[in-house]
N, C-alpha and C. Protein backbone atom coordinates (compact mmCIF):
# COMPACT_ATOMS: atom_id res chain seq x y z
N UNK A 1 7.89 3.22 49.31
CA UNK A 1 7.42 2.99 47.97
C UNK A 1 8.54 3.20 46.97
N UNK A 2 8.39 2.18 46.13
CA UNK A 2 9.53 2.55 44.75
C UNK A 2 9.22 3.25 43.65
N UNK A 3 10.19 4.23 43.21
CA UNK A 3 9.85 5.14 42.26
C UNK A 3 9.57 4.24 40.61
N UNK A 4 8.45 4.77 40.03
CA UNK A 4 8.26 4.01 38.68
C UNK A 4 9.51 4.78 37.62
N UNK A 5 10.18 3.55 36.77
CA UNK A 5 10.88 4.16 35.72
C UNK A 5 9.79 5.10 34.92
N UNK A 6 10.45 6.02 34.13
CA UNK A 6 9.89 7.05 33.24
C UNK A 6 10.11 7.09 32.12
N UNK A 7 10.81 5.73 31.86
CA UNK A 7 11.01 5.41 30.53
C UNK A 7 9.60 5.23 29.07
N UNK A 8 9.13 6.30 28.87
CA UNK A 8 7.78 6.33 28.09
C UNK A 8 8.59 6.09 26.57
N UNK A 9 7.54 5.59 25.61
CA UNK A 9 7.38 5.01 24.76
C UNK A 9 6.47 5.39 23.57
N UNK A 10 6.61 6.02 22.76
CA UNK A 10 5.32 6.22 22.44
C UNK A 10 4.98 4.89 21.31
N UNK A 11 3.47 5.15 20.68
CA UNK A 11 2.47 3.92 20.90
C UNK A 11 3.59 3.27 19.30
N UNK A 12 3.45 4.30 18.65
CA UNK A 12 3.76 4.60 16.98
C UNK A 12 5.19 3.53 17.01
N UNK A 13 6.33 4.16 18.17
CA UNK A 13 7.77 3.54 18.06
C UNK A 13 7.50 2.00 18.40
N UNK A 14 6.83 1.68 19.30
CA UNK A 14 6.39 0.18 19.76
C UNK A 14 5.85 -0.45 18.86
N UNK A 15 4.63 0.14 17.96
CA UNK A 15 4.31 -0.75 16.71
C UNK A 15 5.28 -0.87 16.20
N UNK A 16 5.93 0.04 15.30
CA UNK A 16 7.31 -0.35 14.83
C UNK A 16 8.19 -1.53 14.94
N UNK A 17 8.49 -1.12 15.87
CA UNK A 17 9.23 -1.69 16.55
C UNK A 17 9.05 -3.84 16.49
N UNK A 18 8.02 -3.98 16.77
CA UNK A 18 7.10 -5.23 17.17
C UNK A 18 7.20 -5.48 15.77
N UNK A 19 6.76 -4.45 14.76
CA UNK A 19 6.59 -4.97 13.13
C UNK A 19 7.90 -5.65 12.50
N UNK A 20 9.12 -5.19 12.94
CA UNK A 20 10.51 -5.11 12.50
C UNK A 20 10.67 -6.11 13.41
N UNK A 21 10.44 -6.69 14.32
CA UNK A 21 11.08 -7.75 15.23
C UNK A 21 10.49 -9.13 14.46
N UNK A 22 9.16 -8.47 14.06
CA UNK A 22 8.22 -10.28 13.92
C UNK A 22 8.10 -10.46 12.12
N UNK A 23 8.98 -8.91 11.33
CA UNK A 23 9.04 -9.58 9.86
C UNK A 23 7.78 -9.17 9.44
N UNK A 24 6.89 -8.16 9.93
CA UNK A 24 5.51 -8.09 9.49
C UNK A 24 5.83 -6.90 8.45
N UNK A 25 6.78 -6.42 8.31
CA UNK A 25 6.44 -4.89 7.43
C UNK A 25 5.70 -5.64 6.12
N UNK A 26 6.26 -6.53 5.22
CA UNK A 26 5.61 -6.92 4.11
C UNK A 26 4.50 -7.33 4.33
N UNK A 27 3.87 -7.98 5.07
CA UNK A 27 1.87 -7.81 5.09
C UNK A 27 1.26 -6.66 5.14
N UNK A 28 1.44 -5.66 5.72
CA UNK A 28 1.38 -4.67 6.02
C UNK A 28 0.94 -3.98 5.00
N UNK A 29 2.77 -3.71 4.31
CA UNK A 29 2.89 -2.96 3.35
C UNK A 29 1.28 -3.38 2.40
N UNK A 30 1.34 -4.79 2.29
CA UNK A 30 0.27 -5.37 0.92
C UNK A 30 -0.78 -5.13 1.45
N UNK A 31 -1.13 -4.56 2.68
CA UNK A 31 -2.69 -4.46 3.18
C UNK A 31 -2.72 -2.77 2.79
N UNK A 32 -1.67 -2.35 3.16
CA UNK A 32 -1.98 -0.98 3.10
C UNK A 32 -1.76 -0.16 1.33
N UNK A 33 -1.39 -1.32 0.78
CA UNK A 33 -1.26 -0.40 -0.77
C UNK A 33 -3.18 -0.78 -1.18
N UNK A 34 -3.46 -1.84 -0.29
CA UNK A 34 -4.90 -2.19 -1.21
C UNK A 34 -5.99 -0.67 -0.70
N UNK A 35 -5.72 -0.70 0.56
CA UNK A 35 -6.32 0.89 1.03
C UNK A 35 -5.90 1.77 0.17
N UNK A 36 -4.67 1.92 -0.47
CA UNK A 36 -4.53 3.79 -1.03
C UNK A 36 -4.43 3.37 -2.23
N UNK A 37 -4.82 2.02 -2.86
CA UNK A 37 -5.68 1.97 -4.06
C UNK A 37 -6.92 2.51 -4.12
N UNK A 38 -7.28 2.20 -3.40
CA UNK A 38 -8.70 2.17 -3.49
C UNK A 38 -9.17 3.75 -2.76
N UNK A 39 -7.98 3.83 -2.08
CA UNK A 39 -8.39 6.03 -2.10
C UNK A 39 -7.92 6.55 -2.45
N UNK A 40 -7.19 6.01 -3.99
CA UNK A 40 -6.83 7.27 -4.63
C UNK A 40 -7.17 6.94 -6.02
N UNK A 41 -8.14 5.86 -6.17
CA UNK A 41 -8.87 5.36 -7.51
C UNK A 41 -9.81 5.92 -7.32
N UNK A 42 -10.67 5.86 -5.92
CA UNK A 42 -11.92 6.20 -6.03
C UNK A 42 -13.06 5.27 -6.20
N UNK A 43 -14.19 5.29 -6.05
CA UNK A 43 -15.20 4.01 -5.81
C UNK A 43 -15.26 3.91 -7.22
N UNK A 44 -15.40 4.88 -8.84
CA UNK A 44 -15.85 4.43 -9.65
C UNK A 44 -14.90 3.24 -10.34
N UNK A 45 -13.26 3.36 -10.30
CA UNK A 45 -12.06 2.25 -10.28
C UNK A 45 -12.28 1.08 -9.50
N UNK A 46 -12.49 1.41 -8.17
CA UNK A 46 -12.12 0.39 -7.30
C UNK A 46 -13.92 -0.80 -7.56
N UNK A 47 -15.13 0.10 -8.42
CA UNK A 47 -15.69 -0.90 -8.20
C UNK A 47 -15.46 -2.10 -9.71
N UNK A 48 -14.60 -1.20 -10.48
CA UNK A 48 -14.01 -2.94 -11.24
C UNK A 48 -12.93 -3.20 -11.03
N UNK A 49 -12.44 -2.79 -9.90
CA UNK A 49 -11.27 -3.53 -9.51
C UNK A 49 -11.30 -5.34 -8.57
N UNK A 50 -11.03 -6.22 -9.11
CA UNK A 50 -11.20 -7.60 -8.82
C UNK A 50 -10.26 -8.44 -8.03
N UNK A 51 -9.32 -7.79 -8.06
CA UNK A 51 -8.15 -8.22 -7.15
C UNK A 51 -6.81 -7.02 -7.35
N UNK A 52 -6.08 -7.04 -5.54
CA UNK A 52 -5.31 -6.39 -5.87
C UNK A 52 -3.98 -6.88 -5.45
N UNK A 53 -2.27 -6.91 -5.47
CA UNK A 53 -1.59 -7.90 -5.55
C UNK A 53 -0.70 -7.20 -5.45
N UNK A 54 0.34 -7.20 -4.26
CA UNK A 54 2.00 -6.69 -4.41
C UNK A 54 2.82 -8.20 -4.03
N UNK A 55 4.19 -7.82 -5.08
CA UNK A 55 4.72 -8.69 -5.47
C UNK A 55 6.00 -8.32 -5.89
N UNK A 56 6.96 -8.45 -4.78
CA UNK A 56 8.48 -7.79 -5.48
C UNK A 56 8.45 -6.37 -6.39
N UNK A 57 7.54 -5.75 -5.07
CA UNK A 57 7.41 -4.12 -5.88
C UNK A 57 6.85 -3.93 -7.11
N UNK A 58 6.15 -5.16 -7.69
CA UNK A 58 5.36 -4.90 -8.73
C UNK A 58 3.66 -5.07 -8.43
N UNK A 59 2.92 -4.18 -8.37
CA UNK A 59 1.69 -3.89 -8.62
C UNK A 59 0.98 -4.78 -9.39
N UNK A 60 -0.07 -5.78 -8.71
CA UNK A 60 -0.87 -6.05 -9.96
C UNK A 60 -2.37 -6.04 -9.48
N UNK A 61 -2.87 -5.05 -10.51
CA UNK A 61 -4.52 -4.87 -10.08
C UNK A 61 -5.32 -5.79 -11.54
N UNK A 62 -6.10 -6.38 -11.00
CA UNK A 62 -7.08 -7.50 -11.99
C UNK A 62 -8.43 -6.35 -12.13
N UNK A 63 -8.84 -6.24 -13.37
CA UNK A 63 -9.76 -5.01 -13.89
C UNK A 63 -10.69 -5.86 -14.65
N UNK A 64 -11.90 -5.59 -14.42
CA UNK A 64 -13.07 -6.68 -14.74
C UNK A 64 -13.41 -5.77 -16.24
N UNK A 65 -12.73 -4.31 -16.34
CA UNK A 65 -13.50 -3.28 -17.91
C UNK A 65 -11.91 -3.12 -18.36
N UNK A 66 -11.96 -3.93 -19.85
CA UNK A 66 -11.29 -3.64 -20.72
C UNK A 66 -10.88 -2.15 -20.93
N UNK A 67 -11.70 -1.65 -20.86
CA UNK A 67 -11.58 -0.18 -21.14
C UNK A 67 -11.04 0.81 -20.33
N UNK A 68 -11.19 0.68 -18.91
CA UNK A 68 -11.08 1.14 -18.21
C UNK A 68 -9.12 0.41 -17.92
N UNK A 69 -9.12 -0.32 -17.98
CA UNK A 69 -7.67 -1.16 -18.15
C UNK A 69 -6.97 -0.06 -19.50
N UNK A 70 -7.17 0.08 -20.20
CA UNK A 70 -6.46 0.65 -21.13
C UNK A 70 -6.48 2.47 -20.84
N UNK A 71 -7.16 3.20 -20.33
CA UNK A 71 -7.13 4.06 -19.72
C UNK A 71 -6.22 4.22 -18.82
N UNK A 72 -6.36 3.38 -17.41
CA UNK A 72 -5.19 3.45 -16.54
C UNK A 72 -3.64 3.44 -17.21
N UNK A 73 -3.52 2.65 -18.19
CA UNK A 73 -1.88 1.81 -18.87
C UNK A 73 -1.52 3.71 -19.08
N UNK A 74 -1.91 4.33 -19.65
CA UNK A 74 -1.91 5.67 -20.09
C UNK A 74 -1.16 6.52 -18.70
N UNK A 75 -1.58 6.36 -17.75
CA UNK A 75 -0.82 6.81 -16.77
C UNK A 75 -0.38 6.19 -15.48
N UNK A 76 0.50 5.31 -15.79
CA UNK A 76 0.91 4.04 -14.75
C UNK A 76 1.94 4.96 -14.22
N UNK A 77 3.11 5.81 -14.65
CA UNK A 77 4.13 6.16 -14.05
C UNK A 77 3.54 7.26 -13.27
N UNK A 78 2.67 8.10 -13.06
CA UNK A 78 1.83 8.76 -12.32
C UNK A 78 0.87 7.86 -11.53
N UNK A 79 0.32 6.95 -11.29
CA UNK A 79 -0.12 5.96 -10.49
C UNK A 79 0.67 5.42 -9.28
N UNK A 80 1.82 5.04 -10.47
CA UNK A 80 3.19 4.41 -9.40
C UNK A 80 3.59 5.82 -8.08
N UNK A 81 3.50 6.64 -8.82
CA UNK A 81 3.80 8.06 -7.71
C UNK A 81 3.40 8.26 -7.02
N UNK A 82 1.82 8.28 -7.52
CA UNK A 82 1.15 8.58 -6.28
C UNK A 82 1.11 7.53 -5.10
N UNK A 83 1.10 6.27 -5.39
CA UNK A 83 1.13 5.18 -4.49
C UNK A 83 1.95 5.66 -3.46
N UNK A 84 3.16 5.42 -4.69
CA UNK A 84 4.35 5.51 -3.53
C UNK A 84 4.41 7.14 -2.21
N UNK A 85 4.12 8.20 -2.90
CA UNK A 85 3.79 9.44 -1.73
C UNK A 85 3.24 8.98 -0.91
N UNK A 86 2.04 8.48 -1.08
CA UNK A 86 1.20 8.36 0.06
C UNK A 86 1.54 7.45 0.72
N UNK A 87 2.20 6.30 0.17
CA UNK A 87 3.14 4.92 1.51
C UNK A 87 4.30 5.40 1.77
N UNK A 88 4.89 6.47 1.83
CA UNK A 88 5.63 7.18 2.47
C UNK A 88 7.12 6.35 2.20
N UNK A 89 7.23 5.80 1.01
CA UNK A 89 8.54 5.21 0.80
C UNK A 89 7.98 4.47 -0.73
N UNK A 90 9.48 3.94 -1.44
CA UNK A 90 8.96 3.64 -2.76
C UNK A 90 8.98 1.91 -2.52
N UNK A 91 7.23 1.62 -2.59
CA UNK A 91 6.98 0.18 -2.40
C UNK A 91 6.20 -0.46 -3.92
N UNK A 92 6.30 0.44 -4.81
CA UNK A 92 5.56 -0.22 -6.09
C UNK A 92 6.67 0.65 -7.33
N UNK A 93 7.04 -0.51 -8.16
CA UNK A 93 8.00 0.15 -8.63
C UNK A 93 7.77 -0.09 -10.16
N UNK A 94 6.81 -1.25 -10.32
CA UNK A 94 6.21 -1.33 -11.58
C UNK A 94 4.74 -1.58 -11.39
N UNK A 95 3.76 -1.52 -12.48
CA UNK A 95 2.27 -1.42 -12.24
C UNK A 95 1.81 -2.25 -13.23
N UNK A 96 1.51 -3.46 -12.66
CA UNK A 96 0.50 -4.25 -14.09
C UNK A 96 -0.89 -4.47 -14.11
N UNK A 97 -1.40 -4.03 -14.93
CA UNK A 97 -2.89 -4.21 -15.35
C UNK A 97 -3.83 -5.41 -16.02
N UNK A 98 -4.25 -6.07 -15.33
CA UNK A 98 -4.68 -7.44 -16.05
C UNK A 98 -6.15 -7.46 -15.65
């Protein structure tokens, strides 16, 4: 019998890996900022939130309440932060509100 290589892998380096070969980090990235929008807005944000949009590191969330749009503008450079902590690298570098 032949001995099996022991060359292990773990699961995390192989996604990687596969992401960086096939050019996927940027879908990704735009799937995963719409998730930590939406958990770190919270359901009462995210339910007038109407669309959400990355775009050459600029942020754009479509807001169905005027009001609530002018609230956020108030703390975009704290928005932008938090995004970026939680995607574990800086992927939003401006934030527009429409």
């Amino acid at each position: 019998m032949t001995k099996r290589e022991n060359d292990s892998i773990s699961l995390k380096n192989l996604m990687q890996s596969f992401i960086k070969k096939n050019n996927l980090s940027k879908g990704i990235q735009k799937i995963k900022v719409e998730e930590v929008w939406k958990e770190l807005m919270g359901q009462g944000v995210t339910s007038y939130t109407q669309s959400i949009q990355l775009k050459n590191k600029t942020l754009i969330i479509r807001l169905s309440s005027s009001v609530l749009r002018e609230e956020l503008t108030h703390g975009k450079d704290k928005i932008i932060a938090m995004i970026n902590k939680e995607m574990g690298e800086e992927v939003v570098s401006k934030l527009m509100l429409v």
